[in-house]
Protein backbone atom coordinates (compact mmCIF):
# COMPACT_ATOMS: atom_id res chain seq x y z
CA UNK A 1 0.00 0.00 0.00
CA UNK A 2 1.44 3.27 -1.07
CA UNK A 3 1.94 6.00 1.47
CA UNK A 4 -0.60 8.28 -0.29
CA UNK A 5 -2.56 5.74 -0.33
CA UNK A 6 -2.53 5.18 3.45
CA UNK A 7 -3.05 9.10 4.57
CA UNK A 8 -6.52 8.47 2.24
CA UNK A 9 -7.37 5.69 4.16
CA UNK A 10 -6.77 7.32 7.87
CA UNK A 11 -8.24 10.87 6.88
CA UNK A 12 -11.53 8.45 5.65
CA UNK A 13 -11.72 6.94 9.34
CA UNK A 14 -11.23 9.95 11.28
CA UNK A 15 -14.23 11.42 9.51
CA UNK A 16 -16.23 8.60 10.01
CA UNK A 17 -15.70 8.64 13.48
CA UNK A 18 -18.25 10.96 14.77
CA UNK A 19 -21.10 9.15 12.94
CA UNK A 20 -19.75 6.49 14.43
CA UNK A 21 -19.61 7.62 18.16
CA UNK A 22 -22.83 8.69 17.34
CA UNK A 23 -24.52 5.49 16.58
CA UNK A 24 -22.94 4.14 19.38
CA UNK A 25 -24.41 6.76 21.41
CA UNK A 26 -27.97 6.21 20.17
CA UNK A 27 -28.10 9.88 18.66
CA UNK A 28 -26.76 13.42 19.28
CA UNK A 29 -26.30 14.29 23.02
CA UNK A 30 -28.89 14.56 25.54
CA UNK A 31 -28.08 17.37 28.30
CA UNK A 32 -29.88 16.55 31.56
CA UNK A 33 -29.83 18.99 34.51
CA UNK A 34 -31.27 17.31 37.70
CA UNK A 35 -31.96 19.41 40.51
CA UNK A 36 -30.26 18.30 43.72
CA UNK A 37 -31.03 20.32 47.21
CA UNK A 38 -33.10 20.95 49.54
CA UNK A 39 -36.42 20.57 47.80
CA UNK A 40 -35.62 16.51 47.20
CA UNK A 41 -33.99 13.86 48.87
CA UNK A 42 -30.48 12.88 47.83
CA UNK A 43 -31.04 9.01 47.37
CA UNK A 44 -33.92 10.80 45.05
CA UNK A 45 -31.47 12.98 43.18
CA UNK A 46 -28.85 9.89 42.74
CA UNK A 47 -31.61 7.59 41.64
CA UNK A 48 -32.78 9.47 39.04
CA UNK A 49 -29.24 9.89 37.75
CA UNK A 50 -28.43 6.50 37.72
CA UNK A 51 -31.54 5.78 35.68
CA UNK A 52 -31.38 8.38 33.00
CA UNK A 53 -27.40 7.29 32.22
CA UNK A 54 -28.39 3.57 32.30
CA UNK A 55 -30.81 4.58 29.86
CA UNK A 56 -28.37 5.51 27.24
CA UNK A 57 -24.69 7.29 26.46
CA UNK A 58 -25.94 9.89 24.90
CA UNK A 59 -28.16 11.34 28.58
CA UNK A 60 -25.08 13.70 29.74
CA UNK A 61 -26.10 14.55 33.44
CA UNK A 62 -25.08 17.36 35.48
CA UNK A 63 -26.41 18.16 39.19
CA UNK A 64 -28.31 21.89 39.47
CA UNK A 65 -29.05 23.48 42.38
CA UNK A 66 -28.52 26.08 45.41
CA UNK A 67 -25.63 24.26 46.90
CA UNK A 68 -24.35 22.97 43.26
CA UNK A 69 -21.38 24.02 40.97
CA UNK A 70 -24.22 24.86 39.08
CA UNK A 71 -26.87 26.99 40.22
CA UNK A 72 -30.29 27.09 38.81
CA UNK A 73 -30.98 30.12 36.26
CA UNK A 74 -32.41 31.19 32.72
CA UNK A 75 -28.71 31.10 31.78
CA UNK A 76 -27.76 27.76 33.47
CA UNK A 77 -30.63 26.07 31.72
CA UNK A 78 -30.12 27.29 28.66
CA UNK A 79 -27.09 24.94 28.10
CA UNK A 80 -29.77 22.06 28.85
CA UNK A 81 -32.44 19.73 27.01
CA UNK A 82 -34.18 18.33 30.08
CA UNK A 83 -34.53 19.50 33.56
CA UNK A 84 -35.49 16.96 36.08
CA UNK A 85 -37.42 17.75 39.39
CA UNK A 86 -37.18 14.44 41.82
CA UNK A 87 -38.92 12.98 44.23
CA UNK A 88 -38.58 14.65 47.95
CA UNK A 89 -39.92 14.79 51.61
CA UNK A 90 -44.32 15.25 52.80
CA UNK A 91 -43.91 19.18 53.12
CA UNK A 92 -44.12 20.40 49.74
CA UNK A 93 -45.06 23.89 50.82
CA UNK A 94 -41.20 23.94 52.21
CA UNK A 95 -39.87 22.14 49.42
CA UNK A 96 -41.20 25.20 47.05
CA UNK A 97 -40.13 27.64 48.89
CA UNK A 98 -36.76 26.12 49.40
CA UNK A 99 -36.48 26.88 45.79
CA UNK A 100 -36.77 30.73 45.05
CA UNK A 101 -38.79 32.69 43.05
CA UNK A 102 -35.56 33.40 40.68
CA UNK A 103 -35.21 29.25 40.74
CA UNK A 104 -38.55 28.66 40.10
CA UNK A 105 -38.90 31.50 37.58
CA UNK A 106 -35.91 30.66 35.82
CA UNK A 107 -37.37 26.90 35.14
CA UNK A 108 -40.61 27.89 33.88
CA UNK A 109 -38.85 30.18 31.61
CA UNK A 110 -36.75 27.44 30.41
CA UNK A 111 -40.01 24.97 29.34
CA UNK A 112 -41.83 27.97 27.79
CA UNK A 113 -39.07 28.77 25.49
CA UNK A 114 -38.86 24.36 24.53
CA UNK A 115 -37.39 23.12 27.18
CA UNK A 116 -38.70 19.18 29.01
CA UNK A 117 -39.64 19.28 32.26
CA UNK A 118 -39.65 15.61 34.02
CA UNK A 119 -41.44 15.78 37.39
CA UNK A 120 -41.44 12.92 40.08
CA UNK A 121 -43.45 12.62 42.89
CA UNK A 122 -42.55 15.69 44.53
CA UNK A 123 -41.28 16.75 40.81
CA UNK A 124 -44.67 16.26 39.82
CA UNK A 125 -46.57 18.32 43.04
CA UNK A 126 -43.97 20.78 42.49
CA UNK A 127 -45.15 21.31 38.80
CA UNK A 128 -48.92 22.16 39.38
CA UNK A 129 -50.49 25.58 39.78
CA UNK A 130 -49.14 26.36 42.80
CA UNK A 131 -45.58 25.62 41.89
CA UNK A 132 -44.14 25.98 39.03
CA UNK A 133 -47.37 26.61 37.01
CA UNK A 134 -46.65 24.06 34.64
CA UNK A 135 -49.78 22.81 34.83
CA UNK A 136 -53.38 24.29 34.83
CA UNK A 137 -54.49 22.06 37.97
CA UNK A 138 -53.48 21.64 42.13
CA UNK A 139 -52.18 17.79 42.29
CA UNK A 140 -53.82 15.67 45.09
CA UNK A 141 -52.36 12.47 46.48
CA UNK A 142 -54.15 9.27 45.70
CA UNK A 143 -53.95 8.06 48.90
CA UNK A 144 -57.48 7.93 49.89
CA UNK A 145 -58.96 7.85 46.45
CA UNK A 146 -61.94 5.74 45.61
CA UNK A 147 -60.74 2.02 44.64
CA UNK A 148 -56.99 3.23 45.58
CA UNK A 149 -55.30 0.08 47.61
CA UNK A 150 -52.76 2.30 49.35
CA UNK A 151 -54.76 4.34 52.33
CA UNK A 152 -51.20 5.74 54.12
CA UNK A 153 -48.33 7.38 53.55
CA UNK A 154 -46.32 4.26 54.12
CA UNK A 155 -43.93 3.21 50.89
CA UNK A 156 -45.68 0.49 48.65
CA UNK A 157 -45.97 -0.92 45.37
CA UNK A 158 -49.06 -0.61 43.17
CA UNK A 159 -50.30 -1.76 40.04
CA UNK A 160 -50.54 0.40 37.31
CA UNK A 161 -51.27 -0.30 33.62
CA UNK A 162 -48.30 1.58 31.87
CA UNK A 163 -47.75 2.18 28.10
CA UNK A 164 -50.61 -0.49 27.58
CA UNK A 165 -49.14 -2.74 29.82
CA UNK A 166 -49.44 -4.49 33.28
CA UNK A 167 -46.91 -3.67 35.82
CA UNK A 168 -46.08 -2.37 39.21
CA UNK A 169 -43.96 0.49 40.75
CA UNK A 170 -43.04 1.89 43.91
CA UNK A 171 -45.00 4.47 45.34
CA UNK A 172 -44.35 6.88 48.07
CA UNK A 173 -47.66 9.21 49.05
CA UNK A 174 -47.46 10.28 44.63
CA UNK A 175 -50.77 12.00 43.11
CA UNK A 176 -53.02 11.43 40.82
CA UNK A 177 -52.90 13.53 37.38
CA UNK A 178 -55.92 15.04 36.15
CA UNK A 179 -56.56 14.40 31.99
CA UNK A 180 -56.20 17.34 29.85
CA UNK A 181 -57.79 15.71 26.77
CA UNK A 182 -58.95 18.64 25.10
CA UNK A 183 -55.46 20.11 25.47
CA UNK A 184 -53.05 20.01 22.22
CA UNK A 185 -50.17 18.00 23.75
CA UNK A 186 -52.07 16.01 26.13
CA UNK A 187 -50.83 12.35 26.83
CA UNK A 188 -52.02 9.49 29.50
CA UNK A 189 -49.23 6.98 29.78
CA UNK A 190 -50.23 5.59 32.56
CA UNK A 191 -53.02 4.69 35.48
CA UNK A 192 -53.85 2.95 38.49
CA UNK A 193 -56.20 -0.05 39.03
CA UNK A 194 -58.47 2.53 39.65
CA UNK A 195 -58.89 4.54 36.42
CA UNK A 196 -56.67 7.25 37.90
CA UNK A 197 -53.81 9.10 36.02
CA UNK A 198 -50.57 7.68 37.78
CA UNK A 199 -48.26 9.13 34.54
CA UNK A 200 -49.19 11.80 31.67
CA UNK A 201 -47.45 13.98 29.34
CA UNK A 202 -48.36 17.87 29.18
CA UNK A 203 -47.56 20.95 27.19
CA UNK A 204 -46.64 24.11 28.27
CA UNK A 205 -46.41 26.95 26.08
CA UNK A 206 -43.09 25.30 23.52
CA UNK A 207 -42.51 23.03 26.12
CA UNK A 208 -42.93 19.49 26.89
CA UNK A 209 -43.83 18.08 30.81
CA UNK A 210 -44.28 15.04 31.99
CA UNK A 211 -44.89 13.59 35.25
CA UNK A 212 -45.11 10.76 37.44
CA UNK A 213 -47.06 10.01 40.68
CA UNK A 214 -45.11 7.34 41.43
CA UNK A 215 -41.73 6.01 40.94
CA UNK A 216 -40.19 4.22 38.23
CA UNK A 217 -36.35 5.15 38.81
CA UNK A 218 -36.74 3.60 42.40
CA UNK A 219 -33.45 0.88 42.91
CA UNK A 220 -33.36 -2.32 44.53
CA UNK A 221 -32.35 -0.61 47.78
CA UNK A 222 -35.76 0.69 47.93
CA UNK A 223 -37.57 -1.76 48.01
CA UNK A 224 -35.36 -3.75 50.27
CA UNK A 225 -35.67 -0.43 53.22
CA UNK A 226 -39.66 -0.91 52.43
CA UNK A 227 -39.33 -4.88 52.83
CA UNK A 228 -40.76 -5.18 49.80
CA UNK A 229 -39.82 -8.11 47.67
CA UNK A 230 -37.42 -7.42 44.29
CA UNK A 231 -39.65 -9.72 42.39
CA UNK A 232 -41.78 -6.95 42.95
CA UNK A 233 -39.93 -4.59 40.66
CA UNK A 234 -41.36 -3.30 37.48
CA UNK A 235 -40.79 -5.99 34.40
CA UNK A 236 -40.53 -3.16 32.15
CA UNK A 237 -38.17 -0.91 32.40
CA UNK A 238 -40.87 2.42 33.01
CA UNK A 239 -38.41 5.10 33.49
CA UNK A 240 -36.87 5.05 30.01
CA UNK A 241 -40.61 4.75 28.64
CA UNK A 242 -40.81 8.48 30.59
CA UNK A 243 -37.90 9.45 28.97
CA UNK A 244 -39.01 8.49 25.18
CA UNK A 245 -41.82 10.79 25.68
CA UNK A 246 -40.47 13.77 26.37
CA UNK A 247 -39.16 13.20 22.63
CA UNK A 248 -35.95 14.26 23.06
């Protein structure tokens, strides 16, 4: 092989190579911000993490908040695809106001203009009309719904009927999601035995949100704390179902 001949050859591979990383990454790069703070809890915060870079190279995930390297704010989140609210304590009142109106401002900005918005548990109370305003409605737990098996606070596994399909998550005190049907945007992805939303997509203004009552990114290690069985677990794997559609 002539030397010319051989320069051809390696300037055709290094071009190839970012269509290659990128097949191998599943597409061009997703930038996650996930809040982490006083607002959730940090085996919340970690979960969540875990999940979304399980769920594929391409999810590049950086921590956001107050005591962060990277604070929360219409410039911040401009560098981002998808900002993820997790799950947290009972006192959502305190969890909001741990936030900020600048914080809180600064995310709804960020959806408006096209940003996602993925909401868990607390993510999810935290979105409604007396939080971010991400959605037209005040969230309500389902504990204590009619036909709802769960009637305390106490963790638990429920059965939902997700994507089409039969499964079971964890739950922890989540709500129930009212339908916005006659909303452009509007999505049910999932529900409890019940008939109740447990999982639905939204728009806001350019944006996409979706949220979750309860938890698909919950780890073994939950379960085990709950004394829950692992078989137990969700078959499917839920949380990258959550991910596809926000349609990033």
């Amino acid at each position: 092989m002539t030397l010319l001949r051989m320069l051809w050859l390696a300037l055709m591979l290094v071009g190839a190579m970012p269509a290659a990383m990128a097949g191998a990454t599943g597409g061009k790069p997703v930038r996650v911000a996930v809040y982490r703070g006083p607002a959730a809890c940090d085996a919340c915060s970690a979960a969540v993490r875990r999940a979304i870079e399980e769920a594929g190279a391409r999810y590049q995930v950086d921590y956001v908040g107050p005591g962060e390297r990277i604070d929360i704010s219409e410039a911040s989140l401009a560098r981002y695809d998808l900002y993820v609210q997790p799950g947290g304590g009972q006192d959502i009142p305190a969890a909001f106001h741990s936030l900020g109106n600048a914080r809180v401002d600064a995310v709804r900005r960020f959806v408006a203009r096209g940003g996602r918005y993925l909401g868990l548990c607390m993510g999810a109370y935290l979105a409604d009309a007396g939080g971010f305003g991400l959605v037209g409605q005040e969230l309500d737990s389902e504990v204590g719904r009619p036909g709802f098996p769960v009637k305390t606070i106490d963790d638990a596994v429920v059965a939902v009927r997700w994507a089409g399909h039969a499964d079971r998550v964890f739950y922890q005190d989540g709500p129930y999601l009212r339908a916005e049907s006659d909303e452009a945007g509007f999505r049910a992805i999932a529900a409890y035995e019940n008939g109740d939303l447990a999982a639905a997509r939204y728009a806001f203004e350019d944006g996409i949100v979706v949220l979750s009552g309860p938890h698909p990114e919950a780890e073994p290690s939950w379960f085990e704390a709950a004394g829950i069985p692992l078989e137990q677990m969700p078959r499917q794997d839920l949380f990258k179902d959550l991910l596809d559609q926000l349609a990033l």
